[in-house]
PDB file of N, CA and C in Angstrom:
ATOM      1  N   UNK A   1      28.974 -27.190  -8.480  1.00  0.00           N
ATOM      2  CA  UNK A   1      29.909 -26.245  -9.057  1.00  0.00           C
ATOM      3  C   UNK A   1      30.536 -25.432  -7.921  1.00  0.00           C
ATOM      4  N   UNK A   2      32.135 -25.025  -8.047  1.00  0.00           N
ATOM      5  CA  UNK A   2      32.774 -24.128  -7.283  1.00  0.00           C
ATOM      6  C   UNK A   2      32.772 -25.155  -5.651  1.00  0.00           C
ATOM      7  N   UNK A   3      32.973 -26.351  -5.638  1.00  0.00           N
ATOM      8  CA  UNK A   3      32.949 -26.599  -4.181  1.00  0.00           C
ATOM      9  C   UNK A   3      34.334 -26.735  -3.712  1.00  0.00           C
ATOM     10  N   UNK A   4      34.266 -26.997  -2.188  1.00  0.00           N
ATOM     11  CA  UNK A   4      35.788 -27.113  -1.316  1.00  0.00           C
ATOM     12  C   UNK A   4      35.441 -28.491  -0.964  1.00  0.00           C
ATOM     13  N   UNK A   5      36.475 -29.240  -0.771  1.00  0.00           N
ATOM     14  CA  UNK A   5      36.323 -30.506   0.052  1.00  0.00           C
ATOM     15  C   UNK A   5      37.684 -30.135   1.343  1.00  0.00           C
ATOM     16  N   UNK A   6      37.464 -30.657   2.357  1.00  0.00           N
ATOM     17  CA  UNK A   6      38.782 -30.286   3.535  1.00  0.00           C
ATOM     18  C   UNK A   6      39.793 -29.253   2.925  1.00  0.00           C
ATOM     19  N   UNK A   7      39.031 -28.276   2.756  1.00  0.00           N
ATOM     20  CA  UNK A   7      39.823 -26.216   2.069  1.00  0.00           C
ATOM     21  C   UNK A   7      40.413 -26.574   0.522  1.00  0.00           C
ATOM     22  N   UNK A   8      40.057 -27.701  -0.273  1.00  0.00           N
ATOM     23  CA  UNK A   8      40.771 -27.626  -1.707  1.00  0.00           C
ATOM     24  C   UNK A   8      39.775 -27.864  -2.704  1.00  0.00           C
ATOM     25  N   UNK A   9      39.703 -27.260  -3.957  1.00  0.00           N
ATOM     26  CA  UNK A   9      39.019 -26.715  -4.938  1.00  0.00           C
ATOM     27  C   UNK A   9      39.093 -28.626  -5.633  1.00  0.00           C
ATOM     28  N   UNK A  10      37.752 -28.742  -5.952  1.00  0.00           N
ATOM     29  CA  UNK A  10      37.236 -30.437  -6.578  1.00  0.00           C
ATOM     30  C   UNK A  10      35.994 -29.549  -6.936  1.00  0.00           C
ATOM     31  N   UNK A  11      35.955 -30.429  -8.595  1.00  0.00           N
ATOM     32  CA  UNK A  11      35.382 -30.700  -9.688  1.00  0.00           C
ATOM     33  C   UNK A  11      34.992 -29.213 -10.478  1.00  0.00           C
ATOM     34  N   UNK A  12      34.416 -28.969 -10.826  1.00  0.00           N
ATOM     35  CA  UNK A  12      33.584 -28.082 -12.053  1.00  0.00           C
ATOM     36  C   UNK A  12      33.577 -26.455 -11.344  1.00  0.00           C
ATOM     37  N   UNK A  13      34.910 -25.638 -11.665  1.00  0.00           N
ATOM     38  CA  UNK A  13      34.540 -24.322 -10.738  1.00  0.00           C
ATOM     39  C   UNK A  13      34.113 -22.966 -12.417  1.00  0.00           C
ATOM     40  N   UNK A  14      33.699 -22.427 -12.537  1.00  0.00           N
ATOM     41  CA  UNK A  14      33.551 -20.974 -13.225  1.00  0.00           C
ATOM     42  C   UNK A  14      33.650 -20.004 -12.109  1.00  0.00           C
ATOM     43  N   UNK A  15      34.167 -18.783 -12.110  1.00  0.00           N
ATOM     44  CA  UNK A  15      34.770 -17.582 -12.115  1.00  0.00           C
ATOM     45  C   UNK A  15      34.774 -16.531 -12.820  1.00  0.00           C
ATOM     46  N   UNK A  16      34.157 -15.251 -12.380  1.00  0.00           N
ATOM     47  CA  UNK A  16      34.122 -14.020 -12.848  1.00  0.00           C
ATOM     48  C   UNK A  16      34.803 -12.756 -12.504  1.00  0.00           C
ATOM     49  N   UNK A  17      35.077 -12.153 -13.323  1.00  0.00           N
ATOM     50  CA  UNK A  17      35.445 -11.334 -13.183  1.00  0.00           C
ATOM     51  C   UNK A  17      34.635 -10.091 -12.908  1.00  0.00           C
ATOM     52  N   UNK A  18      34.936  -8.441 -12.057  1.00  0.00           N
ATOM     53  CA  UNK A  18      34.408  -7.891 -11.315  1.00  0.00           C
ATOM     54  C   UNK A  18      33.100  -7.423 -12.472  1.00  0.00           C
ATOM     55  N   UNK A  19      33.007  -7.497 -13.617  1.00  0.00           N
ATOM     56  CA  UNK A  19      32.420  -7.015 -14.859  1.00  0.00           C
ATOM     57  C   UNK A  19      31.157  -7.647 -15.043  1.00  0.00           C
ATOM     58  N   UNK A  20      31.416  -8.983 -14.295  1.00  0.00           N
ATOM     59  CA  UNK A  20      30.294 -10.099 -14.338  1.00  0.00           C
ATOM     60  C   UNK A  20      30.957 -11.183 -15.678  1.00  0.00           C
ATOM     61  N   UNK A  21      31.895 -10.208 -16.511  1.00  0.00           N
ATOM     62  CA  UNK A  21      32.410 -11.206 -17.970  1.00  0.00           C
ATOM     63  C   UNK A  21      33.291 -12.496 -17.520  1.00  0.00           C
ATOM     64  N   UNK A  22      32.853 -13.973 -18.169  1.00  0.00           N
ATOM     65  CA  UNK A  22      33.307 -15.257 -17.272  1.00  0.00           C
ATOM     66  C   UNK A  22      35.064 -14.610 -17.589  1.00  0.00           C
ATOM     67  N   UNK A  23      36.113 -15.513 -16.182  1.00  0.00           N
ATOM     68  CA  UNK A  23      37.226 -15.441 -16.249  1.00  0.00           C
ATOM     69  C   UNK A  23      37.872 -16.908 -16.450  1.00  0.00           C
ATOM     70  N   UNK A  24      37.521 -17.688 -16.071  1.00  0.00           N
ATOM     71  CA  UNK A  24      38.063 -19.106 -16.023  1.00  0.00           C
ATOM     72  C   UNK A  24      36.889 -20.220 -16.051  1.00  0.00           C
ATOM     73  N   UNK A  25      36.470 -21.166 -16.529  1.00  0.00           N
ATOM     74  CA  UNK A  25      36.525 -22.338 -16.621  1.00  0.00           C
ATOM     75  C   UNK A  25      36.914 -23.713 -16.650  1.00  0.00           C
ATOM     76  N   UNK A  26      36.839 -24.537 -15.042  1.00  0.00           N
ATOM     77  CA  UNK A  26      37.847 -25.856 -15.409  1.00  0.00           C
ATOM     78  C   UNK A  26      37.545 -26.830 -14.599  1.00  0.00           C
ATOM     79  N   UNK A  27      38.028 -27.284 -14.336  1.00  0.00           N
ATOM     80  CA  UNK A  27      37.847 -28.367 -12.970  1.00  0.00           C
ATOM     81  C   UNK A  27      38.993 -28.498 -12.202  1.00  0.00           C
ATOM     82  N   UNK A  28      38.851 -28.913 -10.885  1.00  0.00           N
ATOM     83  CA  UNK A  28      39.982 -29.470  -9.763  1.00  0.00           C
ATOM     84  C   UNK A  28      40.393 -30.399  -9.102  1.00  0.00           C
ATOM     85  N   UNK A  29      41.126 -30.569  -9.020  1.00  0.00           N
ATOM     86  CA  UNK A  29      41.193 -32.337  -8.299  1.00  0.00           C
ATOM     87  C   UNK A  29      42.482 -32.175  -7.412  1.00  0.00           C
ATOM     88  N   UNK A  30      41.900 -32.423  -6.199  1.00  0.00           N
ATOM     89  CA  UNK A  30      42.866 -32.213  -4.804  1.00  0.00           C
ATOM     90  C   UNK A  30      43.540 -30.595  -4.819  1.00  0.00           C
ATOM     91  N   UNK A  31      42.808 -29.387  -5.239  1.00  0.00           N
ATOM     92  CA  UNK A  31      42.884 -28.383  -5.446  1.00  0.00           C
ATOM     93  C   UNK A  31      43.938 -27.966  -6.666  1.00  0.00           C
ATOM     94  N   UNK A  32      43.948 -29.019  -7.099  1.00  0.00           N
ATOM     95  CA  UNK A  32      45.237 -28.513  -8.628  1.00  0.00           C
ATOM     96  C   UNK A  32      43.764 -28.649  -9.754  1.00  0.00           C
ATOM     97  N   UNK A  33      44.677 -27.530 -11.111  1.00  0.00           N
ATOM     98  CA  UNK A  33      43.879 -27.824 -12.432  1.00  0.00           C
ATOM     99  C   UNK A  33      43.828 -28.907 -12.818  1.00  0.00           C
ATOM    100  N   UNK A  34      42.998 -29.169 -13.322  1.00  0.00           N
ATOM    101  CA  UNK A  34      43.038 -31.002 -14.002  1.00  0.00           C
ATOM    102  C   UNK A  34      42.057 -30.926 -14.980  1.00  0.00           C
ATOM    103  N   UNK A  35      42.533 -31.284 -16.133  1.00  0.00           N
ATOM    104  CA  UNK A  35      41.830 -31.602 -17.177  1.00  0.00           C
ATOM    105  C   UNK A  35      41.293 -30.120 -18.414  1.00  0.00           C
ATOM    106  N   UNK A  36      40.371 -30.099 -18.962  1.00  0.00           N
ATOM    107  CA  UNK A  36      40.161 -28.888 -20.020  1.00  0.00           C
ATOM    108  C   UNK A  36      39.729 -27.525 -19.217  1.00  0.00           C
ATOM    109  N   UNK A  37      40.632 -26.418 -19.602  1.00  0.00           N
ATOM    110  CA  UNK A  37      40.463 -25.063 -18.873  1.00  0.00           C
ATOM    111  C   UNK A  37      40.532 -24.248 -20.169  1.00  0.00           C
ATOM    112  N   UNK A  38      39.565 -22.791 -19.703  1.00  0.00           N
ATOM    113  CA  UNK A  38      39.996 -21.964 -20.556  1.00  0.00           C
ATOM    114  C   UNK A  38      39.738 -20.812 -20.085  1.00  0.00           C
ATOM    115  N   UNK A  39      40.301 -19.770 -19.942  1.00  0.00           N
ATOM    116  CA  UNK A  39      40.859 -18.896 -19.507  1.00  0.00           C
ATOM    117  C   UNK A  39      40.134 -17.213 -19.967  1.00  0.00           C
ATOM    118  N   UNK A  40      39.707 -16.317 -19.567  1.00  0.00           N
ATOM    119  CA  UNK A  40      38.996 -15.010 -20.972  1.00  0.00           C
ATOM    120  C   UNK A  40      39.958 -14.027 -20.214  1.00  0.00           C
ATOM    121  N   UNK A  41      39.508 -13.120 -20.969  1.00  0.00           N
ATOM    122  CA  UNK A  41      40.379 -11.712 -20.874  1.00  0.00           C
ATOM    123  C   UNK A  41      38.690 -11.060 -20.287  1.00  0.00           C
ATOM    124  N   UNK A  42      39.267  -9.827 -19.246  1.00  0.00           N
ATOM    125  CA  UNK A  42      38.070  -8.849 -18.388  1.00  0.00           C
ATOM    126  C   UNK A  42      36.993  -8.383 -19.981  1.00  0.00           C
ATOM    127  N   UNK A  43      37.574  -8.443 -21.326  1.00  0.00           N
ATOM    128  CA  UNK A  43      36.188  -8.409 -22.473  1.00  0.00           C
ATOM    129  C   UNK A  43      35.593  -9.298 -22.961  1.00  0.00           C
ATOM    130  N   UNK A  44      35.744 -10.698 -22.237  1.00  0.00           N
ATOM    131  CA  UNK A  44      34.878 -11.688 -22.494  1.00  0.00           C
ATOM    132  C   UNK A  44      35.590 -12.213 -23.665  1.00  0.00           C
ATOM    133  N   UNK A  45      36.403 -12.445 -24.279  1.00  0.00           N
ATOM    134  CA  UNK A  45      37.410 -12.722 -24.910  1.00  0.00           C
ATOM    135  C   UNK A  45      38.542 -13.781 -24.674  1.00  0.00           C
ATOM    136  N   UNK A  46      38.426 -14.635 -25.886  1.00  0.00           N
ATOM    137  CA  UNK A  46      39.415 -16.234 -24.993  1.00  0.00           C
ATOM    138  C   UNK A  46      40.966 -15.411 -24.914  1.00  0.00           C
ATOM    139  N   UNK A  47      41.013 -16.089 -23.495  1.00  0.00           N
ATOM    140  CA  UNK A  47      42.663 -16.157 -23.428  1.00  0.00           C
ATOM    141  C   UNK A  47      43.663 -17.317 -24.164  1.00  0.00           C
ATOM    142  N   UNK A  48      43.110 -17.983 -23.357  1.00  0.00           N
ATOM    143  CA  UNK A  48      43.719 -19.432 -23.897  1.00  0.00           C
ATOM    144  C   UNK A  48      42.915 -20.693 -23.621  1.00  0.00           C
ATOM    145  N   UNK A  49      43.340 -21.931 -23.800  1.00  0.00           N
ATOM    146  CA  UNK A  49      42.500 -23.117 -23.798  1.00  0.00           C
ATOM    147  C   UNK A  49      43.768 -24.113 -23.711  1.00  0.00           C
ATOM    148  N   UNK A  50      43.144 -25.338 -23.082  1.00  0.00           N
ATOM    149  CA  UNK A  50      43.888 -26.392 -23.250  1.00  0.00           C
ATOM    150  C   UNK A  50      44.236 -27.002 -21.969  1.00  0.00           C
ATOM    151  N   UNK A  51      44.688 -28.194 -22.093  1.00  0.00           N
ATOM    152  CA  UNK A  51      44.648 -29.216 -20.488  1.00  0.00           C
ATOM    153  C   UNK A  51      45.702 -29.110 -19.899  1.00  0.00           C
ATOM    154  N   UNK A  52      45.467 -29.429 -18.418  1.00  0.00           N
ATOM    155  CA  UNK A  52      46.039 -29.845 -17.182  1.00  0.00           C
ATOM    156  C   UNK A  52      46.031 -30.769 -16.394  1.00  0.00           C
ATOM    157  N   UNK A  53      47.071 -31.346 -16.085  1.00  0.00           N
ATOM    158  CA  UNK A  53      47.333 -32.780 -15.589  1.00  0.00           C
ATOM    159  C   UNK A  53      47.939 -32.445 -13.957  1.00  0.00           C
ATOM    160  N   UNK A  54      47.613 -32.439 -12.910  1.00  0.00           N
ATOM    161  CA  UNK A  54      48.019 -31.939 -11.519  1.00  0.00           C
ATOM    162  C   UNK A  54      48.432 -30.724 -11.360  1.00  0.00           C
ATOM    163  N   UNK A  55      47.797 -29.708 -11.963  1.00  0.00           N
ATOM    164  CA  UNK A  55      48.286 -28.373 -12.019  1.00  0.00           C
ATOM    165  C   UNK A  55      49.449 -27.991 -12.630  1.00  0.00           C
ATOM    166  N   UNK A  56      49.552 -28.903 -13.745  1.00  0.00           N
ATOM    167  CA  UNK A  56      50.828 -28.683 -14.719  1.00  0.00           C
ATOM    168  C   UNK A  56      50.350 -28.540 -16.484  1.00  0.00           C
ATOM    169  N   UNK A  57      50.500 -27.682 -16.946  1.00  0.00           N
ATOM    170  CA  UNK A  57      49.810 -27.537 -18.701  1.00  0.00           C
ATOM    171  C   UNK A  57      50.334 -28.812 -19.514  1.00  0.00           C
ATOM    172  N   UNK A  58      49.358 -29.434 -20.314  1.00  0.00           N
ATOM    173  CA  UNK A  58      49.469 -30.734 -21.339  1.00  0.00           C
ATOM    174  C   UNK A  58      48.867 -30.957 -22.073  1.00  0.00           C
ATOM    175  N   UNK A  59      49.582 -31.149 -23.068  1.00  0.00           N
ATOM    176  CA  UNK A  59      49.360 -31.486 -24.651  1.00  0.00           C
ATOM    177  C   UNK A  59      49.102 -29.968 -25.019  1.00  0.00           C
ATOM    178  N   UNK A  60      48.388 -30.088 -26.581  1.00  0.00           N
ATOM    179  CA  UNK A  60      47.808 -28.661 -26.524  1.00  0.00           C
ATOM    180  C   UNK A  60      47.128 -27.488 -26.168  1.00  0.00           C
ATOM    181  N   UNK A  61      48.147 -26.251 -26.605  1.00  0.00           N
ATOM    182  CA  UNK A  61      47.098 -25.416 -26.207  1.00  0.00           C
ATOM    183  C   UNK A  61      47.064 -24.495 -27.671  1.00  0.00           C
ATOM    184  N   UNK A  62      46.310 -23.659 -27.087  1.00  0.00           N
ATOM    185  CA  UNK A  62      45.893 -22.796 -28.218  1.00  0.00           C
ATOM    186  C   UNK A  62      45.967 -21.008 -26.949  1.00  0.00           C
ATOM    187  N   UNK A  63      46.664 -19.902 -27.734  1.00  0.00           N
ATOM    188  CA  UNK A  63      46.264 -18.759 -27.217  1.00  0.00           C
ATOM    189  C   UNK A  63      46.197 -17.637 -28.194  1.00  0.00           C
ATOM    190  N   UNK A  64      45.058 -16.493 -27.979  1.00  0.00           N
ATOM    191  CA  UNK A  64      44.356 -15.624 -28.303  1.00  0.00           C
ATOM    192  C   UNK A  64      44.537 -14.463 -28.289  1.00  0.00           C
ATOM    193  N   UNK A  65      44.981 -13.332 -29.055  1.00  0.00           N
ATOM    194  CA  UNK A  65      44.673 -12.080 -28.784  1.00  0.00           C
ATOM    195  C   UNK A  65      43.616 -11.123 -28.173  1.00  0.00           C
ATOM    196  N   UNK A  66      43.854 -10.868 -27.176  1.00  0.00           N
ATOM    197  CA  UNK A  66      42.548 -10.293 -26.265  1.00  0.00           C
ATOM    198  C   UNK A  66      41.806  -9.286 -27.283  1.00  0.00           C
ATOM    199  N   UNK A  67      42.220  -7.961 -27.936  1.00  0.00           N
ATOM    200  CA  UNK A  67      41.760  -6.955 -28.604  1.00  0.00           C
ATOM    201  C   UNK A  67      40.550  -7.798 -30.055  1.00  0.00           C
ATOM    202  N   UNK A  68      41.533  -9.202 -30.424  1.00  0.00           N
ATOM    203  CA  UNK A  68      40.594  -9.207 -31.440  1.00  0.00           C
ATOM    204  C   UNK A  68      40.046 -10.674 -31.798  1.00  0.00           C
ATOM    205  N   UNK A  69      40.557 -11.483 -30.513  1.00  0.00           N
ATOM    206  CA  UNK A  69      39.812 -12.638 -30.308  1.00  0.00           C
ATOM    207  C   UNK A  69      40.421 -13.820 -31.557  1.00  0.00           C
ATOM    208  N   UNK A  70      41.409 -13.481 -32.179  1.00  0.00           N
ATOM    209  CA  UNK A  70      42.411 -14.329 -33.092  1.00  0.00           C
ATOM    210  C   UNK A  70      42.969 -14.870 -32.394  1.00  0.00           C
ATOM    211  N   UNK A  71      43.194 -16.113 -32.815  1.00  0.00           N
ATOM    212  CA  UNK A  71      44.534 -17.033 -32.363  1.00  0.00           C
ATOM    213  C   UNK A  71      46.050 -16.461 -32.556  1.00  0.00           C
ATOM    214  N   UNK A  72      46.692 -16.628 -31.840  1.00  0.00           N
ATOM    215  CA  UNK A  72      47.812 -15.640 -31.824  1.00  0.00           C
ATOM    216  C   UNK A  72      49.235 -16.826 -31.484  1.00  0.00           C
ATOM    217  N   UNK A  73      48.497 -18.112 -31.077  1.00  0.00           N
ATOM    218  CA  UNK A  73      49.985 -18.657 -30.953  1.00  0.00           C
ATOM    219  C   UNK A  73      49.618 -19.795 -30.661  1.00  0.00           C
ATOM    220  N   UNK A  74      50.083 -21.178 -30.556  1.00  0.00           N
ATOM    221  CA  UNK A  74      49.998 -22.903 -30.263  1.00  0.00           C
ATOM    222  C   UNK A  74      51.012 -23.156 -29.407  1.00  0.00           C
ATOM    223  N   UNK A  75      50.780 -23.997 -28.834  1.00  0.00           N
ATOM    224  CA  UNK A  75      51.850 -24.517 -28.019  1.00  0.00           C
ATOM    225  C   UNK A  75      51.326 -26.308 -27.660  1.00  0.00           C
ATOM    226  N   UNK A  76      52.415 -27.043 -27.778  1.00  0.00           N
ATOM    227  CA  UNK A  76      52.110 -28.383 -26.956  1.00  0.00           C
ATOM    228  C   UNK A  76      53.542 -28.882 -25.670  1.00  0.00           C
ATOM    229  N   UNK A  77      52.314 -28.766 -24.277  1.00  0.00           N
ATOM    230  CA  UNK A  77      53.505 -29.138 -23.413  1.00  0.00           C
ATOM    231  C   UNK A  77      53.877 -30.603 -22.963  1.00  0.00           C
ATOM    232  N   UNK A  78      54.724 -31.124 -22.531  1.00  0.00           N
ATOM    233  CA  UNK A  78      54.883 -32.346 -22.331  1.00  0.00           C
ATOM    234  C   UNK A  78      55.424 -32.507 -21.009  1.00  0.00           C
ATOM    235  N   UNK A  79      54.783 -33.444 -19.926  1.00  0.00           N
ATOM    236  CA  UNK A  79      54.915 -33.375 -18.882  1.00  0.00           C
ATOM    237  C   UNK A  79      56.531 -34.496 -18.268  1.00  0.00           C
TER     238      UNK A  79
END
């Protein structure tokens, strides 16, 4: 988890925020996002969710109201 290969972010990283509450979840490949991420707000609270294909957003996502942890909006991107 969280490694560098020659200075770029590969495979399985988590991230916190100064609170200790998780901030990100995802993986990397040649230091871009790739594949299922999801994102919290500093109250431990989803931001958003949904995949990445070379550091570009795809297919669905889903995003969240920080205050009350509802879904607040959909989106599907197409690369």
């Amino acid at each position: 988890m969280n490694k560098e290969i020659n200075g770029l972010k590969e495979g399985y990283w988590e991230k916190c925020w100064g609170n200790g509450q998780l901030w990100f979840k995802g993986n990397f490949l040649n230091g871009e996002r790739n594949g299922y991420w999801e994102i919290y707000y500093s109250n431990g609270e989803l931001m958003y969710k949904g995949n990445y294909i070379n550091g570009v957003k795809y297919g669905y996502w889903e995003f969240y109201d920080g205050s009350k942890g509802q879904l607040s909006g959909k989106d599907y991107y197409i690369i």
